[in-house]
N, C-alpha and C. Protein backbone atom coordinates (compact mmCIF):
# COMPACT_ATOMS: atom_id res chain seq x y z
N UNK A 1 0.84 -1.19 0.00
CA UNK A 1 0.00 0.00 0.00
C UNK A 1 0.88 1.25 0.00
N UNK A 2 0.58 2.58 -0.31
CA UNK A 2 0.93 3.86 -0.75
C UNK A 2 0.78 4.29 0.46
N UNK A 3 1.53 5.25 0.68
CA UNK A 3 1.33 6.28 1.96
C UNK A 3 -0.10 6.59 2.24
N UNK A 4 -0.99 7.13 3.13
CA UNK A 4 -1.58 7.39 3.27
C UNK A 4 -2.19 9.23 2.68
N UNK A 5 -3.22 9.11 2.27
CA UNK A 5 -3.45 10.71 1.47
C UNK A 5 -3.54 11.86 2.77
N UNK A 6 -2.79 12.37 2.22
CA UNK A 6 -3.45 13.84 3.45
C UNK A 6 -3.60 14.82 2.87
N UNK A 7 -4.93 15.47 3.13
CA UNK A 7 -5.87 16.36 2.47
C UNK A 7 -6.63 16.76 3.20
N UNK A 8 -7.41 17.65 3.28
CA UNK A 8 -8.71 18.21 4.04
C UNK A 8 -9.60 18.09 2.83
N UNK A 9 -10.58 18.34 3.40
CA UNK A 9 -12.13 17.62 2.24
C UNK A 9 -12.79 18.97 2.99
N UNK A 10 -13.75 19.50 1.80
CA UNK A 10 -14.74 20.33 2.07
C UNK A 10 -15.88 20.01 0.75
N UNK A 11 -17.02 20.07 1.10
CA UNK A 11 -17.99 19.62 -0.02
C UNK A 11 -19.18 20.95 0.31
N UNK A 12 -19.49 21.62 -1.08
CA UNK A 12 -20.79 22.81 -0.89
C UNK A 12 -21.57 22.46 -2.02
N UNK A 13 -23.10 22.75 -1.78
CA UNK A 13 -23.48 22.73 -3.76
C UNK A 13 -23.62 24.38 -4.14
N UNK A 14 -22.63 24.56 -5.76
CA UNK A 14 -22.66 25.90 -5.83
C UNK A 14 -23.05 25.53 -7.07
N UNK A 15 -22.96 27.05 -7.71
CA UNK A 15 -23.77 27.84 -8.90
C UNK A 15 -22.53 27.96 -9.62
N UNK A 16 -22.64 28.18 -11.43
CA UNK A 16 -21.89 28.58 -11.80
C UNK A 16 -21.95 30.01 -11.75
N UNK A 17 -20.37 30.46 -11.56
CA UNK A 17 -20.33 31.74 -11.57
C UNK A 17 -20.01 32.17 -9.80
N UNK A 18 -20.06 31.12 -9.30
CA UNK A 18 -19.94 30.58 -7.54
C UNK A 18 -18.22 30.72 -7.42
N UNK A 19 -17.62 31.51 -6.23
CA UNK A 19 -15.90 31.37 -6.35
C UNK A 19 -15.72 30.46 -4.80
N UNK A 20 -15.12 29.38 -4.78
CA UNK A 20 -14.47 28.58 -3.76
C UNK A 20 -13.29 29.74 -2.86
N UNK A 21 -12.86 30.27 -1.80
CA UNK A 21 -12.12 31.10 -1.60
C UNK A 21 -11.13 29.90 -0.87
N UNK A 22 -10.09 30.34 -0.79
CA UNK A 22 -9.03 29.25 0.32
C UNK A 22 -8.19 30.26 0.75
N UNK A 23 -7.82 30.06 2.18
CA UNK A 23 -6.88 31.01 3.05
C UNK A 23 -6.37 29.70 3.35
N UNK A 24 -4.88 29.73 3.56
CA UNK A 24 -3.77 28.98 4.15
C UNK A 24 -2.64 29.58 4.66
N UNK A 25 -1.99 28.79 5.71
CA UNK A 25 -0.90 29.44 5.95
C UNK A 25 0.25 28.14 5.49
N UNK A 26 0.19 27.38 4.98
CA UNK A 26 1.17 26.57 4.37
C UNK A 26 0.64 26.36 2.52
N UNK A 27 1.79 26.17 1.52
CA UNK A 27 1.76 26.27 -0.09
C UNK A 27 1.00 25.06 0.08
N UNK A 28 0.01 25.01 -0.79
CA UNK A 28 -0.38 23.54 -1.20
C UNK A 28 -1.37 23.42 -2.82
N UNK A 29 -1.86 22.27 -2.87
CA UNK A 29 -2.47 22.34 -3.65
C UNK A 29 -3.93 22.43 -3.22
N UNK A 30 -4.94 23.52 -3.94
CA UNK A 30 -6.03 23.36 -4.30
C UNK A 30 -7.01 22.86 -4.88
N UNK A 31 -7.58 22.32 -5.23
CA UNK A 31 -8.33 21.84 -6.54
C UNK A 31 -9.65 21.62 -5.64
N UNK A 32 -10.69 21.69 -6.67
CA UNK A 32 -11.99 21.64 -6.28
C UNK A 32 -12.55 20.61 -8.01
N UNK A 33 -13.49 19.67 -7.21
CA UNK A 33 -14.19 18.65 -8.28
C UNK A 33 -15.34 18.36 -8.24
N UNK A 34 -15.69 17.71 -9.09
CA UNK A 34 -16.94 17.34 -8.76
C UNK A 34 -17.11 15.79 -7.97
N UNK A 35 -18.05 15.12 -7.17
CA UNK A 35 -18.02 13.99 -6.65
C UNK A 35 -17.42 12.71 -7.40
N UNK A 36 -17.91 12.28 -8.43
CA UNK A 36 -17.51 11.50 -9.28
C UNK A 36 -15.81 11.44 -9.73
N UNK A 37 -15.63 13.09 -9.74
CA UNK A 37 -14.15 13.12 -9.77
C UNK A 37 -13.21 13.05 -8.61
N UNK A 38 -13.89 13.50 -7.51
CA UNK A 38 -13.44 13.27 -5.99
C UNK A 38 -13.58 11.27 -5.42
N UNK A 39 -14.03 10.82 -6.14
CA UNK A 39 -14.41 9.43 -5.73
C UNK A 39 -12.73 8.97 -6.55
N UNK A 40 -12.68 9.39 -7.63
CA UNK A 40 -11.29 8.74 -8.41
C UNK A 40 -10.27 9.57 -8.03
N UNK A 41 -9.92 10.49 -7.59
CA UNK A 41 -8.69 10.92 -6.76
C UNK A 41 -8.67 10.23 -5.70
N UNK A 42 -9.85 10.10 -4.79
CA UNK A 42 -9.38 9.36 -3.28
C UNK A 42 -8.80 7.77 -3.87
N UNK A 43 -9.19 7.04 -5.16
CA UNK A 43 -9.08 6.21 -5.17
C UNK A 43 -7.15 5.79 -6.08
N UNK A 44 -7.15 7.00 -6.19
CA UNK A 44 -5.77 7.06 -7.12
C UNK A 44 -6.24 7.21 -8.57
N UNK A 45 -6.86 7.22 -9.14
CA UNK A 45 -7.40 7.21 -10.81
C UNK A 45 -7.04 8.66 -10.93
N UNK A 46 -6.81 8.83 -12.43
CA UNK A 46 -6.60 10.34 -12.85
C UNK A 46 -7.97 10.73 -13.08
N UNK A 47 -8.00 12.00 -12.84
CA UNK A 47 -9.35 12.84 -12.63
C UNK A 47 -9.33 14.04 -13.09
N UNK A 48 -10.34 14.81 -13.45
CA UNK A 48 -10.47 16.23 -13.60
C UNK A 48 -10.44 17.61 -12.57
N UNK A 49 -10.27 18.33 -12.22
CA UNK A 49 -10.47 19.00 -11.52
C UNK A 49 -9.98 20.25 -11.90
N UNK A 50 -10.10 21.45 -11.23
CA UNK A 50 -10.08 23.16 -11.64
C UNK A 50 -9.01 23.81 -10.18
N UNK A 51 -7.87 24.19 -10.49
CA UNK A 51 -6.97 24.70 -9.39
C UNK A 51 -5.95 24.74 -9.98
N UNK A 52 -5.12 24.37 -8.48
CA UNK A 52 -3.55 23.99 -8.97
C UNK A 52 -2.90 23.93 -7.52
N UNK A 53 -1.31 24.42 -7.78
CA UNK A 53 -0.70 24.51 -6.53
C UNK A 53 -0.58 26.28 -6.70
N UNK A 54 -0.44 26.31 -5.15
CA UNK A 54 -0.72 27.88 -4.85
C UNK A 54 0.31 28.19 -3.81
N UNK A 55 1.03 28.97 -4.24
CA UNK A 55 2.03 30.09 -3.17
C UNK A 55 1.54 31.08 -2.26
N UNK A 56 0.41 31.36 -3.22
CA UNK A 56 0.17 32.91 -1.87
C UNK A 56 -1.66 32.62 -2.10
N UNK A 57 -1.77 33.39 -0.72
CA UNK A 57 -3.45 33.22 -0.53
C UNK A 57 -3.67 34.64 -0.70
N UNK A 58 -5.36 34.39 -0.58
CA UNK A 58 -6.12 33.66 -1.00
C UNK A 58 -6.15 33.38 -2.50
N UNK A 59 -6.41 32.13 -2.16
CA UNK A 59 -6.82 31.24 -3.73
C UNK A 59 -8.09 31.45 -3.93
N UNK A 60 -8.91 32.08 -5.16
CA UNK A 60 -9.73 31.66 -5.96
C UNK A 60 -10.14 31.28 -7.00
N UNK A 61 -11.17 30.18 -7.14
CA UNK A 61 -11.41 29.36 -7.88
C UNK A 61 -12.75 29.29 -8.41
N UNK A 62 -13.21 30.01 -9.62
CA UNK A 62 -14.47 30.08 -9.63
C UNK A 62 -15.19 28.77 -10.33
N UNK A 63 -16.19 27.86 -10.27
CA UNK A 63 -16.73 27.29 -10.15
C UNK A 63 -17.54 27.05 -11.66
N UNK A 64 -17.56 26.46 -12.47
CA UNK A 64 -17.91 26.24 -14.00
C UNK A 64 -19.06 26.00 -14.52
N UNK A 65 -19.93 25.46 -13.27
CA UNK A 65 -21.21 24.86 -13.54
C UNK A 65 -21.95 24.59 -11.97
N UNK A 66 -22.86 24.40 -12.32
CA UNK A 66 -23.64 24.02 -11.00
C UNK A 66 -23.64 22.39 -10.83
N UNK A 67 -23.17 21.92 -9.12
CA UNK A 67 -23.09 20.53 -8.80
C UNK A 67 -22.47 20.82 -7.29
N UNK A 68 -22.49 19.96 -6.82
CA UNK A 68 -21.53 19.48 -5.76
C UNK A 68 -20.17 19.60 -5.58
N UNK A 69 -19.38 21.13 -5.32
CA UNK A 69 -18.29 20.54 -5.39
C UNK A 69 -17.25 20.49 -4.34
N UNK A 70 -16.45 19.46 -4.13
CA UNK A 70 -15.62 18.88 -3.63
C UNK A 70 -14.00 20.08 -3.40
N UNK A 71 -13.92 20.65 -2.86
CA UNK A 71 -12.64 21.57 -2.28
C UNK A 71 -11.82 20.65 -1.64
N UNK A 72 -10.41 20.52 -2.15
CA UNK A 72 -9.24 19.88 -1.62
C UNK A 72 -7.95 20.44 -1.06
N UNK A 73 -7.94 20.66 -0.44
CA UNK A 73 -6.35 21.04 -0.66
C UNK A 73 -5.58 19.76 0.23
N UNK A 74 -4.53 19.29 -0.88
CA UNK A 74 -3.42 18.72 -1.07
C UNK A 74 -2.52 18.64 -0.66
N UNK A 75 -2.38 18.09 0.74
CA UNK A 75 -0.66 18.64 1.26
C UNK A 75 0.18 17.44 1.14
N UNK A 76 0.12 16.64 0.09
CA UNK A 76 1.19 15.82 -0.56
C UNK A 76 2.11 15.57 0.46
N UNK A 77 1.33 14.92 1.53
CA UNK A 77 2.43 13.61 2.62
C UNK A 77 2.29 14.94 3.53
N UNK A 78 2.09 15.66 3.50
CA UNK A 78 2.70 16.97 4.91
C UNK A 78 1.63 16.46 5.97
N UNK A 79 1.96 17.14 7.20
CA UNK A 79 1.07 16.81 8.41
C UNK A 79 -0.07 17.92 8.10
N UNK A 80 -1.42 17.52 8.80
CA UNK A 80 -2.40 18.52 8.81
C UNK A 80 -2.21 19.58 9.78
N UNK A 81 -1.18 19.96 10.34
CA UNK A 81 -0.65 21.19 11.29
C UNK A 81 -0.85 22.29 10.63
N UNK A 82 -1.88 22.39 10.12
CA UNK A 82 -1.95 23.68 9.06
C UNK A 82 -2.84 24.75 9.34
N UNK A 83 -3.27 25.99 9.31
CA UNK A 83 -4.26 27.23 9.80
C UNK A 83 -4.72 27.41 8.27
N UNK A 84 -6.10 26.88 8.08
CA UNK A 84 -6.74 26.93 6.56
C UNK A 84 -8.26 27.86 7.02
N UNK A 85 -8.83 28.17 5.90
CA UNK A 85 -10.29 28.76 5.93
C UNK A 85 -10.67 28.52 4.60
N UNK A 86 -11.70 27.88 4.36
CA UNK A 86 -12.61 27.70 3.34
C UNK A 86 -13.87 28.27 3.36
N UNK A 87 -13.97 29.14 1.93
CA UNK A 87 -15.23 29.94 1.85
C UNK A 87 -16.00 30.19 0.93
N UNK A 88 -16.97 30.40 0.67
CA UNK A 88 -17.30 30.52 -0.47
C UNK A 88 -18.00 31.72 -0.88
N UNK A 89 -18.13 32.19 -2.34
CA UNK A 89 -18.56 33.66 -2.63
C UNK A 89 -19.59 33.30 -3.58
N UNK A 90 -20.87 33.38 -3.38
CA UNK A 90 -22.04 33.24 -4.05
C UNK A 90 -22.36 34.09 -4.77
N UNK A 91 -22.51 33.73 -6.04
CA UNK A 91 -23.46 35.26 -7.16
C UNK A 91 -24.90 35.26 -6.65
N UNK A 92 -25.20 34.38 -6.56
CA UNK A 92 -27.00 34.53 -6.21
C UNK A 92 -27.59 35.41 -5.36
């Protein structure tokens, strides 16, 4: 077996035109998906998703369509010792 994933999970249903906000105090990766695509990342499968890796906060990420989506950030093996805020900015 593979290391274990470490990530924080956040799930909202938004709108397109909806921005995911992320505050961190450590670089990581972002990405936000949809469920179906969040089911094949936890599982290791390549997947789709809208982000990246990010140096400076806040990250936003506006949102493409309306669904469920799945907010990640990625700390690729790091410990969860981290000061994060997840938010979101609604057009509606």
């Amino acid at each position: 077996m593979g290391e274990p994933m470490s990530f924080i999970h956040a799930r909202e249903y938004l709108q397109e035109g909806d921005a995911v906000i992320v505050n961190c105090d450590t670089q990581c990766n972002v990405i936000i998906m949809t469920d179906s695509e969040f089911a094949n990342y936890k599982s290791g499968r390549q997947f789709r998703h809208y982000g990246g890796f990010y140096k400076m906060f806040p990250a936003s990420i506006l949102v493409p369509h309306a669904d469920h989506w799945n907010t990640v950030l990625d700390l690729a093996g790091g410990h969860a010792n981290i000061r994060y805020s997840i938010t979101y900015a609604k057009s509606g």
